[in-house]
C-alpha atoms as a PDB file:
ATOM      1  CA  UNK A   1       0.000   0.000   0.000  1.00  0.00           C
ATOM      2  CA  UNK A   2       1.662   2.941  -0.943  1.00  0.00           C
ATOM      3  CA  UNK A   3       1.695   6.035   1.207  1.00  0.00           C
ATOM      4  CA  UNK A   4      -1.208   8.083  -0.020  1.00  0.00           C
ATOM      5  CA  UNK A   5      -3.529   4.780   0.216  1.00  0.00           C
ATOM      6  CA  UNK A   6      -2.358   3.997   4.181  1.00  0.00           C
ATOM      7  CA  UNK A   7      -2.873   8.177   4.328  1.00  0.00           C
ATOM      8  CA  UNK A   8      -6.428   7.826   3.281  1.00  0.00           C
ATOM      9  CA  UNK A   9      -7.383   4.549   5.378  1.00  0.00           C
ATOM     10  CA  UNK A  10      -6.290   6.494   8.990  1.00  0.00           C
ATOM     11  CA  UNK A  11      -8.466   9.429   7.546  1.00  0.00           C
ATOM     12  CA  UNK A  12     -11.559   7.237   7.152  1.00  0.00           C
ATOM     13  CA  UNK A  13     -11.138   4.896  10.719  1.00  0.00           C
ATOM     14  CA  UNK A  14     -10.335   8.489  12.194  1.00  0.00           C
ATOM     15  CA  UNK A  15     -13.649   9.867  10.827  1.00  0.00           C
ATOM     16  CA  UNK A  16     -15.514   6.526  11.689  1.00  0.00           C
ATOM     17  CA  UNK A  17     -14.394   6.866  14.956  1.00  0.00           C
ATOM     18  CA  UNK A  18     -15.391  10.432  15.012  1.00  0.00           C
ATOM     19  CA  UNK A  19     -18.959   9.255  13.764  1.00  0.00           C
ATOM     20  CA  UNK A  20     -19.233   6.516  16.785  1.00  0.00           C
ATOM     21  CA  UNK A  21     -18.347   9.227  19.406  1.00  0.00           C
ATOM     22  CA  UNK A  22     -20.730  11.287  18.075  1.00  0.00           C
ATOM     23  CA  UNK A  23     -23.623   8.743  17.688  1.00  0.00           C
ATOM     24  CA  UNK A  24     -23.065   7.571  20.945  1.00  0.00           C
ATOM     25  CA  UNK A  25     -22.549  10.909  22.482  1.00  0.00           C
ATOM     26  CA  UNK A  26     -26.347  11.813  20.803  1.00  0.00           C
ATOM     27  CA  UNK A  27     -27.763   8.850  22.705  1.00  0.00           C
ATOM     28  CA  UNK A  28     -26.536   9.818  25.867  1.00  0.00           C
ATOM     29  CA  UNK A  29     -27.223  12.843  25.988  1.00  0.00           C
ATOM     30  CA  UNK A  30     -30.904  12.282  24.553  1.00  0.00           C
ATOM     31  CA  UNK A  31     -29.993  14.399  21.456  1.00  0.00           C
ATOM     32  CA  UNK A  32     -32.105  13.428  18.070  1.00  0.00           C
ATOM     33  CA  UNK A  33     -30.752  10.820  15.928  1.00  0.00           C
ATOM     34  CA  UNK A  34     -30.958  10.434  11.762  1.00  0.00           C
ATOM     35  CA  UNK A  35     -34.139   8.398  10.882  1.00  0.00           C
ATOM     36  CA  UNK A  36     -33.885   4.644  10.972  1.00  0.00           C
ATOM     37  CA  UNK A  37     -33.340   3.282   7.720  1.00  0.00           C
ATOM     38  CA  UNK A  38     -35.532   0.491   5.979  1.00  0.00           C
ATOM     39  CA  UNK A  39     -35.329  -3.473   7.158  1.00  0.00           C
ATOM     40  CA  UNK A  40     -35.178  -4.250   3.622  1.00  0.00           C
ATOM     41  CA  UNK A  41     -35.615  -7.879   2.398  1.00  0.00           C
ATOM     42  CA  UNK A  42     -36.816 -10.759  -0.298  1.00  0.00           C
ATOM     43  CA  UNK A  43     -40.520 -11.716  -0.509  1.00  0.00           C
ATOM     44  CA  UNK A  44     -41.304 -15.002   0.286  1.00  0.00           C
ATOM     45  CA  UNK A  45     -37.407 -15.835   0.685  1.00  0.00           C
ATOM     46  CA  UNK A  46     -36.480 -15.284  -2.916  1.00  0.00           C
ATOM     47  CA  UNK A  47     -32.976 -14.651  -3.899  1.00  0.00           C
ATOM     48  CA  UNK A  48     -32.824 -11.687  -7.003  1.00  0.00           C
ATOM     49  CA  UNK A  49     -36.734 -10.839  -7.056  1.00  0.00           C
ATOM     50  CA  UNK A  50     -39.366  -8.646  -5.676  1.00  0.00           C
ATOM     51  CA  UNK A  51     -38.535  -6.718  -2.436  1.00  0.00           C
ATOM     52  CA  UNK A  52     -40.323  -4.392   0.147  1.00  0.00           C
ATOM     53  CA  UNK A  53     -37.823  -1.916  -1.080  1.00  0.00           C
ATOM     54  CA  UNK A  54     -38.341  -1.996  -4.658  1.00  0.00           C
ATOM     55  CA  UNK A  55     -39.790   1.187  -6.280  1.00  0.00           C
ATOM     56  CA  UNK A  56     -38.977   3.483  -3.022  1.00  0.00           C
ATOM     57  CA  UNK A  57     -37.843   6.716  -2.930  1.00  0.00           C
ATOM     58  CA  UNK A  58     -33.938   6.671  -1.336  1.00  0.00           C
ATOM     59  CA  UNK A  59     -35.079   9.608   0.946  1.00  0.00           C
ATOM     60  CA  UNK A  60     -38.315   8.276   2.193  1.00  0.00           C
ATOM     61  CA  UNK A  61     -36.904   4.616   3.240  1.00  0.00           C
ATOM     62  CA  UNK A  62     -34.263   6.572   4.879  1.00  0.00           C
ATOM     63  CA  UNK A  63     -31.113   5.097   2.758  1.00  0.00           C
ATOM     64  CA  UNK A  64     -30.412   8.583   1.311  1.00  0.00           C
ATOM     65  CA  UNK A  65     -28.816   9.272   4.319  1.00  0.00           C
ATOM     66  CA  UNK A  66     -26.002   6.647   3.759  1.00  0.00           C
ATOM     67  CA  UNK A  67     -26.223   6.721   0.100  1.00  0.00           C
ATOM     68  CA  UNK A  68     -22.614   6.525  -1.680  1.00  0.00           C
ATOM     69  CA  UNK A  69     -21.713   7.581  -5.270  1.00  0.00           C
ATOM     70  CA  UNK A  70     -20.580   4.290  -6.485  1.00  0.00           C
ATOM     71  CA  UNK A  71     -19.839   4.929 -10.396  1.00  0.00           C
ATOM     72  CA  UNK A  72     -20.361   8.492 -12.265  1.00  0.00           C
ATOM     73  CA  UNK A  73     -20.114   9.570 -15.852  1.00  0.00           C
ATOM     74  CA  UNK A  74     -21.473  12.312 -18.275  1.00  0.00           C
ATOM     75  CA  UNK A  75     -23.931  11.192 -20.747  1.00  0.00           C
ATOM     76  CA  UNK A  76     -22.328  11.296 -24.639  1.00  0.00           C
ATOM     77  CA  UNK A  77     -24.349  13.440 -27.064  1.00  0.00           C
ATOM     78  CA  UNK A  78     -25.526  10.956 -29.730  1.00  0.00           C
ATOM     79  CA  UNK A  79     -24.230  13.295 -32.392  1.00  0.00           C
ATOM     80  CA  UNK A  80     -20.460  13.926 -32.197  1.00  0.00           C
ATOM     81  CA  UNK A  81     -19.898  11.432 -29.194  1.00  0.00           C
ATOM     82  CA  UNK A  82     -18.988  14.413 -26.623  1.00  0.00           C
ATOM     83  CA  UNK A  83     -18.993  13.413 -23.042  1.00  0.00           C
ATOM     84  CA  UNK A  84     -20.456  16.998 -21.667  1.00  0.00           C
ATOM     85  CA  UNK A  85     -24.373  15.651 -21.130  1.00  0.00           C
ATOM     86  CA  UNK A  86     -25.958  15.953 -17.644  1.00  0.00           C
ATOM     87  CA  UNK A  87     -23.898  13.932 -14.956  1.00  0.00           C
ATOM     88  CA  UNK A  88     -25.374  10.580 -14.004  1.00  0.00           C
ATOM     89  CA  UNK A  89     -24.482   8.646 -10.964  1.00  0.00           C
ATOM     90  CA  UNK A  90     -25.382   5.097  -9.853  1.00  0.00           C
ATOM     91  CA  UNK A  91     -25.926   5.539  -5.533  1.00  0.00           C
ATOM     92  CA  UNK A  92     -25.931   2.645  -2.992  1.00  0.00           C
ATOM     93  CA  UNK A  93     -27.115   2.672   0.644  1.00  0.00           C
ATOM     94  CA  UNK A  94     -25.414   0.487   2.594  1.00  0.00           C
ATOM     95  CA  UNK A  95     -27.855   0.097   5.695  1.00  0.00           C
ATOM     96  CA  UNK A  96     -30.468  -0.549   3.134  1.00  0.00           C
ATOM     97  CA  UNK A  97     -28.534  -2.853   0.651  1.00  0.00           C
ATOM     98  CA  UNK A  98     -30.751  -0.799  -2.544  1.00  0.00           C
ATOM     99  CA  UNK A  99     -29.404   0.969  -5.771  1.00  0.00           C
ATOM    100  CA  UNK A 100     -30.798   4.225  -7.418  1.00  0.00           C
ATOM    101  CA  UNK A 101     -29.738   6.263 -10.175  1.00  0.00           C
ATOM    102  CA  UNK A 102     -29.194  10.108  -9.835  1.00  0.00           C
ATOM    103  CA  UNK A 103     -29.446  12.232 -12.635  1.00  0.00           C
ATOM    104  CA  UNK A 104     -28.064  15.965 -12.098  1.00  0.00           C
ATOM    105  CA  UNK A 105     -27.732  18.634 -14.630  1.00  0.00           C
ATOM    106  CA  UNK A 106     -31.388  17.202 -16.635  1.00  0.00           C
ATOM    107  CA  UNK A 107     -34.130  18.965 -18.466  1.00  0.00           C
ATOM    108  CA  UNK A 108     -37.782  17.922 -18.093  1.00  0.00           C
ATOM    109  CA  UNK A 109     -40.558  17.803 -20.905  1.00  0.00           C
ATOM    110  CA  UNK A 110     -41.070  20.642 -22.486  1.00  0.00           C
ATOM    111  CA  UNK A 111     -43.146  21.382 -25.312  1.00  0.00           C
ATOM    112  CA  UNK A 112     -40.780  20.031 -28.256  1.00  0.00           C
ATOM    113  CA  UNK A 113     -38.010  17.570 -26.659  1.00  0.00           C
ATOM    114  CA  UNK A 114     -39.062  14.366 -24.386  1.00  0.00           C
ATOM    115  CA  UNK A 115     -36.363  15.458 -21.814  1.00  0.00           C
ATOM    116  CA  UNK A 116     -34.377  13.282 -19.472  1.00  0.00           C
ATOM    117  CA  UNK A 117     -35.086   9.860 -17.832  1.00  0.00           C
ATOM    118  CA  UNK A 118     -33.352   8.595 -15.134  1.00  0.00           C
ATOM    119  CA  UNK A 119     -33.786   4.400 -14.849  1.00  0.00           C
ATOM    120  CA  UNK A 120     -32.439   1.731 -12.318  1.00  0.00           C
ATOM    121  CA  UNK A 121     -31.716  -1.630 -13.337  1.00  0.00           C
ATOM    122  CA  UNK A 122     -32.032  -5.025 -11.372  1.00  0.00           C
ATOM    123  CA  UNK A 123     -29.792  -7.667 -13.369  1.00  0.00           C
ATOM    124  CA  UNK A 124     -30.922 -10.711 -11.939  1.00  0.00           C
ATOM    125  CA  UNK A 125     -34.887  -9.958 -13.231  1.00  0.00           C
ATOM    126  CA  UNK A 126     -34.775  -7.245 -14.878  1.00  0.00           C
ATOM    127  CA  UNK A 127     -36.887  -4.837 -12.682  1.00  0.00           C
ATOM    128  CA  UNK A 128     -36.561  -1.383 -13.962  1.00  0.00           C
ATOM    129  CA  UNK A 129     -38.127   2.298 -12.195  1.00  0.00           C
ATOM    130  CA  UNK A 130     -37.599   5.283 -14.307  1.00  0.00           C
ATOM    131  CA  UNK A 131     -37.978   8.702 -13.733  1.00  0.00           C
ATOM    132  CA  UNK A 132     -37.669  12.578 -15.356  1.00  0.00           C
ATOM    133  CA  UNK A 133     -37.616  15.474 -14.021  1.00  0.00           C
ATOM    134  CA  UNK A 134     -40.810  18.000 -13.659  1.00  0.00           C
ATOM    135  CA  UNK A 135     -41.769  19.125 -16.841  1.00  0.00           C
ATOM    136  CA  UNK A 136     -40.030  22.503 -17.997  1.00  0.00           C
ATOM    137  CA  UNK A 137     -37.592  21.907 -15.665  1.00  0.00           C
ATOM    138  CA  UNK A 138     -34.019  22.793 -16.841  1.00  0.00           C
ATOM    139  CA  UNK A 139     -30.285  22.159 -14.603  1.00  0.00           C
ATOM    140  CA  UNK A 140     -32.616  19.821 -12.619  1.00  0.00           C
ATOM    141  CA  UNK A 141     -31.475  16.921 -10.124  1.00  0.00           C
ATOM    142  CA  UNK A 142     -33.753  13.918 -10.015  1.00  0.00           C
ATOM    143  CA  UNK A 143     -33.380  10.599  -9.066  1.00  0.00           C
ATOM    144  CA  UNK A 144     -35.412   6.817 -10.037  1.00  0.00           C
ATOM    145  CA  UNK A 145     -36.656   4.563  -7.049  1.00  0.00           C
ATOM    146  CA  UNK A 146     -34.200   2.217  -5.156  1.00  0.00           C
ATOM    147  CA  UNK A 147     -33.826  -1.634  -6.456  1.00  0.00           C
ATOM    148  CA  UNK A 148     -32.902  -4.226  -3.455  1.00  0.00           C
ATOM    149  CA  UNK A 149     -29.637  -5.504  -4.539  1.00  0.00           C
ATOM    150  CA  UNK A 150     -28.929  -8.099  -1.820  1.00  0.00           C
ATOM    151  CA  UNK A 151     -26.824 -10.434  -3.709  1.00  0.00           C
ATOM    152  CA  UNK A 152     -27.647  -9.351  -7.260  1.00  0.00           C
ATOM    153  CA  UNK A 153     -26.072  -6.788  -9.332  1.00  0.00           C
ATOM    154  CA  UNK A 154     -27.774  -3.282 -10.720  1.00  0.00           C
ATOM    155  CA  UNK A 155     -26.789  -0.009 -13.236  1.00  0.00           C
ATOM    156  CA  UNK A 156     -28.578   2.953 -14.231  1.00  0.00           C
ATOM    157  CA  UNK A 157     -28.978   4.712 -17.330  1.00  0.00           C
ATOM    158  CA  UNK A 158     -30.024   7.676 -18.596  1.00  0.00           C
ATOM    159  CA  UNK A 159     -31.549   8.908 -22.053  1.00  0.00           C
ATOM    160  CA  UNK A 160     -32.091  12.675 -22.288  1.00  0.00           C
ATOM    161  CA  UNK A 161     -33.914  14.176 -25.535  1.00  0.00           C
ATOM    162  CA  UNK A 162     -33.619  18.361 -25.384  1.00  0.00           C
ATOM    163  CA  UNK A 163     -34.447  18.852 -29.139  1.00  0.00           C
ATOM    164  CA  UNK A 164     -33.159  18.062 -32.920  1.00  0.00           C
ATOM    165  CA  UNK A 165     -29.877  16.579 -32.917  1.00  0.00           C
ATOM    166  CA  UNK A 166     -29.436  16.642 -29.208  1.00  0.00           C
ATOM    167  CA  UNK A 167     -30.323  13.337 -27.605  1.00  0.00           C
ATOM    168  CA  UNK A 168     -27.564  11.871 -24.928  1.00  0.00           C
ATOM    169  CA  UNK A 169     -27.268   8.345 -23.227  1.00  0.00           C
ATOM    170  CA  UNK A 170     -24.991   7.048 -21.134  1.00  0.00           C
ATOM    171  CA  UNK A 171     -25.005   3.974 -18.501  1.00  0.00           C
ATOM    172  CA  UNK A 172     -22.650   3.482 -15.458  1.00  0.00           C
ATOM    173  CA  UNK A 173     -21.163  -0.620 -14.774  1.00  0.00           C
ATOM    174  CA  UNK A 174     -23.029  -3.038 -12.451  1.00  0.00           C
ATOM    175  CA  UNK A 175     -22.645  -3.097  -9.072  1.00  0.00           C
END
């Protein structure tokens, strides 16, 4: 392990620790504490299929809160190939053990383009929750519903349409 690498694991046990004190510190002194996040799980004991945190919003189960930046890229214009689209990111919670896509920099519906869509992607079935943006919006952050990925693997992609000759895609690796 080089020197910047053993650097950058002290910084993160430091800042765990720094968490713990604090956490525990809260609960003794009867401070407030983040929400609790989702017990999420397989129906019926299945392994890769239907959860009870499938098609959830990150911030309403509570996994925003944890939620990581896992892979990022810029979606390429379909024209010339240029990676300077809206920025999308593929986020996992790990209290929650779910994926979601984040799309930032997106344009919603408008009167002449189909705008932005944001989609998650379960691998092992194929579940997929999409979403865009509000409609007219424009530099707009939105995100798709969390996928349980408890075992499996999931991406996101994107597909953004802002008018003639200006469509961009992109899609971030499994995780």
């Amino acid at each position: 392990m080089g020197g910047d690498s053993v650097q950058r694991v002290r910084v993160k046990a430091a800042m765990s620790a720094l968490t713990l004190m604090a956490a525990t510190g809260a609960v003794w002194l009867g401070l407030a504490t983040p929400a609790q996040a989702a017990t999420c799980s397989w129906y019926s004991g299945q392994t890769g299929t239907s959860s009870n945190c499938d098609n959830k919003d990150p911030d309403v189960l509570a996994c925003g809160s944890d939620g990581q930046t896992i892979y990022s890229t810029r979606l390429k214009r379909s024209y010339d190939g240029a990676l300077n689209g809206p920025l999308l990111e593929l986020r996992y919670s790990p209290s929650c053990r779910t994926v979601w896509g984040r799309l930032t920099g997106a344009w919603g519906t408008d009167y002449d383009q189909a705008g932005c869509t944001v989609t998650v992607h379960r691998n092992s079935d194929g579940q997929e929750y999409s979403r865009k943006p509000a409609f007219g919006a424009t530099n707009a952050t939105v995100w798709s519903n969390t996928v349980y990925d408890a075992g499996v693997t999931a991406y996101v992609k994107a597909y953004c349409d802002t008018g003639p000759g200006y469509q961009y895609n992109g899609q971030t690796a499994s995780y």
